[in-house]
N, C-alpha and C. Protein backbone atom coordinates (compact mmCIF):
# COMPACT_ATOMS: atom_id res chain seq x y z
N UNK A 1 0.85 -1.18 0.00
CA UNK A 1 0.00 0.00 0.00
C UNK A 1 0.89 1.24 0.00
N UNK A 2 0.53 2.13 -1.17
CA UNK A 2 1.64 3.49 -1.15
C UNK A 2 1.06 4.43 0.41
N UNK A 3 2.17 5.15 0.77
CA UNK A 3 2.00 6.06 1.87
C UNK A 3 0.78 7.08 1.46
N UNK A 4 -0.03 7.61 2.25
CA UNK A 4 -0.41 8.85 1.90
C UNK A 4 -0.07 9.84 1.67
N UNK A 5 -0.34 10.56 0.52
CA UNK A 5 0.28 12.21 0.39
C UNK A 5 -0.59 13.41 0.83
N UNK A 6 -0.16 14.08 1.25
CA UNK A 6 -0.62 15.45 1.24
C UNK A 6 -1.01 16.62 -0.17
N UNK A 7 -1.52 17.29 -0.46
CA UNK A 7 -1.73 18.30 -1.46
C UNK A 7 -0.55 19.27 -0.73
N UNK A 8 0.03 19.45 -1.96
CA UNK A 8 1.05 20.36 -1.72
C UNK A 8 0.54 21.86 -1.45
N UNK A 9 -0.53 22.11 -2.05
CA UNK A 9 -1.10 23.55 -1.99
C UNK A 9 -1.65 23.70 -0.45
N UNK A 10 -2.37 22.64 -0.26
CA UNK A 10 -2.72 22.70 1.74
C UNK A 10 -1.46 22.99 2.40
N UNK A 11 -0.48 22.33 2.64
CA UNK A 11 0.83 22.22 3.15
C UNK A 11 1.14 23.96 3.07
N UNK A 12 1.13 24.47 1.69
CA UNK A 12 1.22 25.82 1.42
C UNK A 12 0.42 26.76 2.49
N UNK A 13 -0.71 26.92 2.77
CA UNK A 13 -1.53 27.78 3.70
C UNK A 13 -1.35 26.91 5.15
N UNK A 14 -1.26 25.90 5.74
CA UNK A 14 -1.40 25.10 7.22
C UNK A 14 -0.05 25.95 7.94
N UNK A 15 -0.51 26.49 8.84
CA UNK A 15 0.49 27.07 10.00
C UNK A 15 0.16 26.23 11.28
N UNK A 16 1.36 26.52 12.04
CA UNK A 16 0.70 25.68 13.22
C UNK A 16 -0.48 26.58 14.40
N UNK A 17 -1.35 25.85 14.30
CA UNK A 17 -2.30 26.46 15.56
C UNK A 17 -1.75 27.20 16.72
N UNK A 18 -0.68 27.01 17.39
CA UNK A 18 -0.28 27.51 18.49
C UNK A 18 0.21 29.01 18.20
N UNK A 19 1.77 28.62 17.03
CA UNK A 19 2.07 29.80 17.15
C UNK A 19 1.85 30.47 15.91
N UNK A 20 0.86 30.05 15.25
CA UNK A 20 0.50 30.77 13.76
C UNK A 20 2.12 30.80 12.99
N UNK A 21 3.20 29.91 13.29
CA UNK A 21 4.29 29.77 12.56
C UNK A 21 4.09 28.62 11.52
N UNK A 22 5.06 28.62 10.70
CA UNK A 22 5.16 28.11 9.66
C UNK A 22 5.51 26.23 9.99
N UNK A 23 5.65 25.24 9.12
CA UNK A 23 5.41 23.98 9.42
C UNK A 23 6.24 23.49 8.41
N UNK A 24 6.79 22.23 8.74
CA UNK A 24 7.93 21.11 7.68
C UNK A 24 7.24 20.21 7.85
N UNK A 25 7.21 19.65 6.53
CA UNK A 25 6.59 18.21 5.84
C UNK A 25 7.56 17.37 6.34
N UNK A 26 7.26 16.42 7.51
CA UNK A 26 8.25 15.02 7.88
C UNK A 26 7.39 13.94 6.78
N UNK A 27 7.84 13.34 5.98
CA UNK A 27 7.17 12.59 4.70
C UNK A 27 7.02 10.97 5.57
N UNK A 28 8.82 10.80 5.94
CA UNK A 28 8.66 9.44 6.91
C UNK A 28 8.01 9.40 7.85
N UNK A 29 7.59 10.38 8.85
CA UNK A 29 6.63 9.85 9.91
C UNK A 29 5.23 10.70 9.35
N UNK A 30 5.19 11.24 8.62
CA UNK A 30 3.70 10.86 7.85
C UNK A 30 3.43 12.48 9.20
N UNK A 31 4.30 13.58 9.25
CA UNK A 31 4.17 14.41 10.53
C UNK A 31 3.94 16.13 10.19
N UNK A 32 3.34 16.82 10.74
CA UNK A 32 3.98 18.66 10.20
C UNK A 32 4.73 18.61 11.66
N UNK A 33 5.44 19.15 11.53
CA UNK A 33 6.60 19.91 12.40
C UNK A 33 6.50 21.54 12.41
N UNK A 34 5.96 21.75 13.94
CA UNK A 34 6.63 23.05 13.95
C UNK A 34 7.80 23.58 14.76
N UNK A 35 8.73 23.83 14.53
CA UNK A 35 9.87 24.22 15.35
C UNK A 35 9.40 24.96 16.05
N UNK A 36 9.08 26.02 16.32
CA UNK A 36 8.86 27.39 17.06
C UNK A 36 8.32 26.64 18.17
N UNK A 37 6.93 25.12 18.10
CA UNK A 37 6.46 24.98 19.44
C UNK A 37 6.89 23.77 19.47
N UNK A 38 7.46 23.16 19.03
CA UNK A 38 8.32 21.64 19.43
C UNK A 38 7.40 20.90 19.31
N UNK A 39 6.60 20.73 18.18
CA UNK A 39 4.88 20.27 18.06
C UNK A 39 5.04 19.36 16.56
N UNK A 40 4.85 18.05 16.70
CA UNK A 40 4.60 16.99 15.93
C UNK A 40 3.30 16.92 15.47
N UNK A 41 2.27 17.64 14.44
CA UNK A 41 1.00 17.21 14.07
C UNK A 41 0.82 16.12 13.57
N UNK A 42 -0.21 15.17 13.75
CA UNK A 42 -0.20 13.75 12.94
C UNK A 42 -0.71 14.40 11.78
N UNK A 43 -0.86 13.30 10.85
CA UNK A 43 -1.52 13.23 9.62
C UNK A 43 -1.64 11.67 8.90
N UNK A 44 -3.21 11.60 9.08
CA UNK A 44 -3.57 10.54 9.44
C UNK A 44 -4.63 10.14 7.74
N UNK A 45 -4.33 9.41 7.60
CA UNK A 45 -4.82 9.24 5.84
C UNK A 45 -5.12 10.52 4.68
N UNK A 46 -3.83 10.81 5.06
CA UNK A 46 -3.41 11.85 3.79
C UNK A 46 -4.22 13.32 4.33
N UNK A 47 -4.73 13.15 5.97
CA UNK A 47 -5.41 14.44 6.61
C UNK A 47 -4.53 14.94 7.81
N UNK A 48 -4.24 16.29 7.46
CA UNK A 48 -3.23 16.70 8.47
C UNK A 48 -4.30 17.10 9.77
N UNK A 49 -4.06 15.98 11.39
CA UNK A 49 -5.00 16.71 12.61
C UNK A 49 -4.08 17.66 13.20
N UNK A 50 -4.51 19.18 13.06
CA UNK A 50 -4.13 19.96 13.14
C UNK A 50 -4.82 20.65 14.55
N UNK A 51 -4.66 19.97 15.37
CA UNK A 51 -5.41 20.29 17.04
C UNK A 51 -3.72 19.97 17.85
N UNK A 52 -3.72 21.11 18.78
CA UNK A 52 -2.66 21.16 19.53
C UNK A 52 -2.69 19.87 21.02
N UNK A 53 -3.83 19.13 21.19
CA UNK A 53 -3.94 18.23 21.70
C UNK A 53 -3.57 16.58 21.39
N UNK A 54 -3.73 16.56 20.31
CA UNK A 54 -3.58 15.35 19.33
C UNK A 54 -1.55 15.91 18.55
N UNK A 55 -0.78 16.52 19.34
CA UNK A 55 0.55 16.84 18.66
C UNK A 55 1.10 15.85 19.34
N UNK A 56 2.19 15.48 19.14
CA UNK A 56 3.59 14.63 19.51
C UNK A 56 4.41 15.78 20.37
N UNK A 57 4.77 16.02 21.22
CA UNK A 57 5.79 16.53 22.07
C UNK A 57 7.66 16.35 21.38
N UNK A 58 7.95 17.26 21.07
CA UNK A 58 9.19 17.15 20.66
C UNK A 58 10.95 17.59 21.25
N UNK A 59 11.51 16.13 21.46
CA UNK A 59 12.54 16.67 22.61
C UNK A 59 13.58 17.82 21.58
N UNK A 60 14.48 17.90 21.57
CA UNK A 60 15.52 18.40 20.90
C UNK A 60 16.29 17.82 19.63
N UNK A 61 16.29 16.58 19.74
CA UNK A 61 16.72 15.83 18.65
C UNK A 61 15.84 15.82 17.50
N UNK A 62 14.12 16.21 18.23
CA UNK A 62 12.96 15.72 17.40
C UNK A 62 13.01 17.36 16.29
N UNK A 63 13.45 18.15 16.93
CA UNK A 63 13.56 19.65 16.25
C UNK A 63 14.75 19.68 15.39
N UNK A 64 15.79 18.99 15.65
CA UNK A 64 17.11 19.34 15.15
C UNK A 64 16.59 18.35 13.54
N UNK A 65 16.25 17.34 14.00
CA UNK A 65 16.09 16.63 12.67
C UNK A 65 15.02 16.96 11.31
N UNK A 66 14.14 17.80 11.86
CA UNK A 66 12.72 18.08 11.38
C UNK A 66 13.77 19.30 10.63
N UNK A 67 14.51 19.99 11.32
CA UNK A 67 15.05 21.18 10.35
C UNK A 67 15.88 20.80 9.09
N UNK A 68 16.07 19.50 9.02
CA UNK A 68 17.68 18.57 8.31
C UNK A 68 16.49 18.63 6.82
N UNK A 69 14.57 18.24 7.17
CA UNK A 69 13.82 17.60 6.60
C UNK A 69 14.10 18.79 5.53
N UNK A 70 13.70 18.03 4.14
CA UNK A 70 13.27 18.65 2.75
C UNK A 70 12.09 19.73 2.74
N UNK A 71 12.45 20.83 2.27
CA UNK A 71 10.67 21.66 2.77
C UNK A 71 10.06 20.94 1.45
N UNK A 72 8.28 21.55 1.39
CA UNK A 72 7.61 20.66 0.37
C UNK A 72 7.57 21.00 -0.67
N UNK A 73 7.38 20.70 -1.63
CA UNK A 73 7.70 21.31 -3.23
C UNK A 73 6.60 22.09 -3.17
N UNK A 74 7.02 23.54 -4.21
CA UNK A 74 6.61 24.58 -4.24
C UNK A 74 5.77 24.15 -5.75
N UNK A 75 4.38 24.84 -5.80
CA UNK A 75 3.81 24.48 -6.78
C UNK A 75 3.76 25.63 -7.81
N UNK A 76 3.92 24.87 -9.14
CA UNK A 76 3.96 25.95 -10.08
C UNK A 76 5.13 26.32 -11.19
């Protein structure tokens, strides 16, 4: 079964809820990342849950690596 994708154009407008900052596409854990709040969003059959309750907690390693990540292709 292929992974789910995201629409690249959503990815384009989704900030994170907390700090209205910007977000990285983790592709392998299927995740948005926001650095600014150390916040793992799932995304759960190709739907990003974008509720600050339902985030992953992120230690330091979890931020350092999310910054290493590819940003998402720009459409157009």
């Amino acid at each position: 079964m292929a992974e789910p994708t995201v629409d690249p154009k959503l990815l384009e407008i989704l900030v994170c809820p907390l700090t209205k900052g910007p977000l990285t596409y983790d592709r392998t854990a299927q995740e948005l990342i926001s650095q600014r709040a150390r916040l793992a969003y799932p995304i759960r059959d190709g739907i990003p849950i974008m509720l600050i309750d339902e985030a992953r907690s992120l230690d330091e390693d979890g931020v350092a690596a999310a910054a290493l990540a590819p940003p998402p292709p720009q459409a157009g």
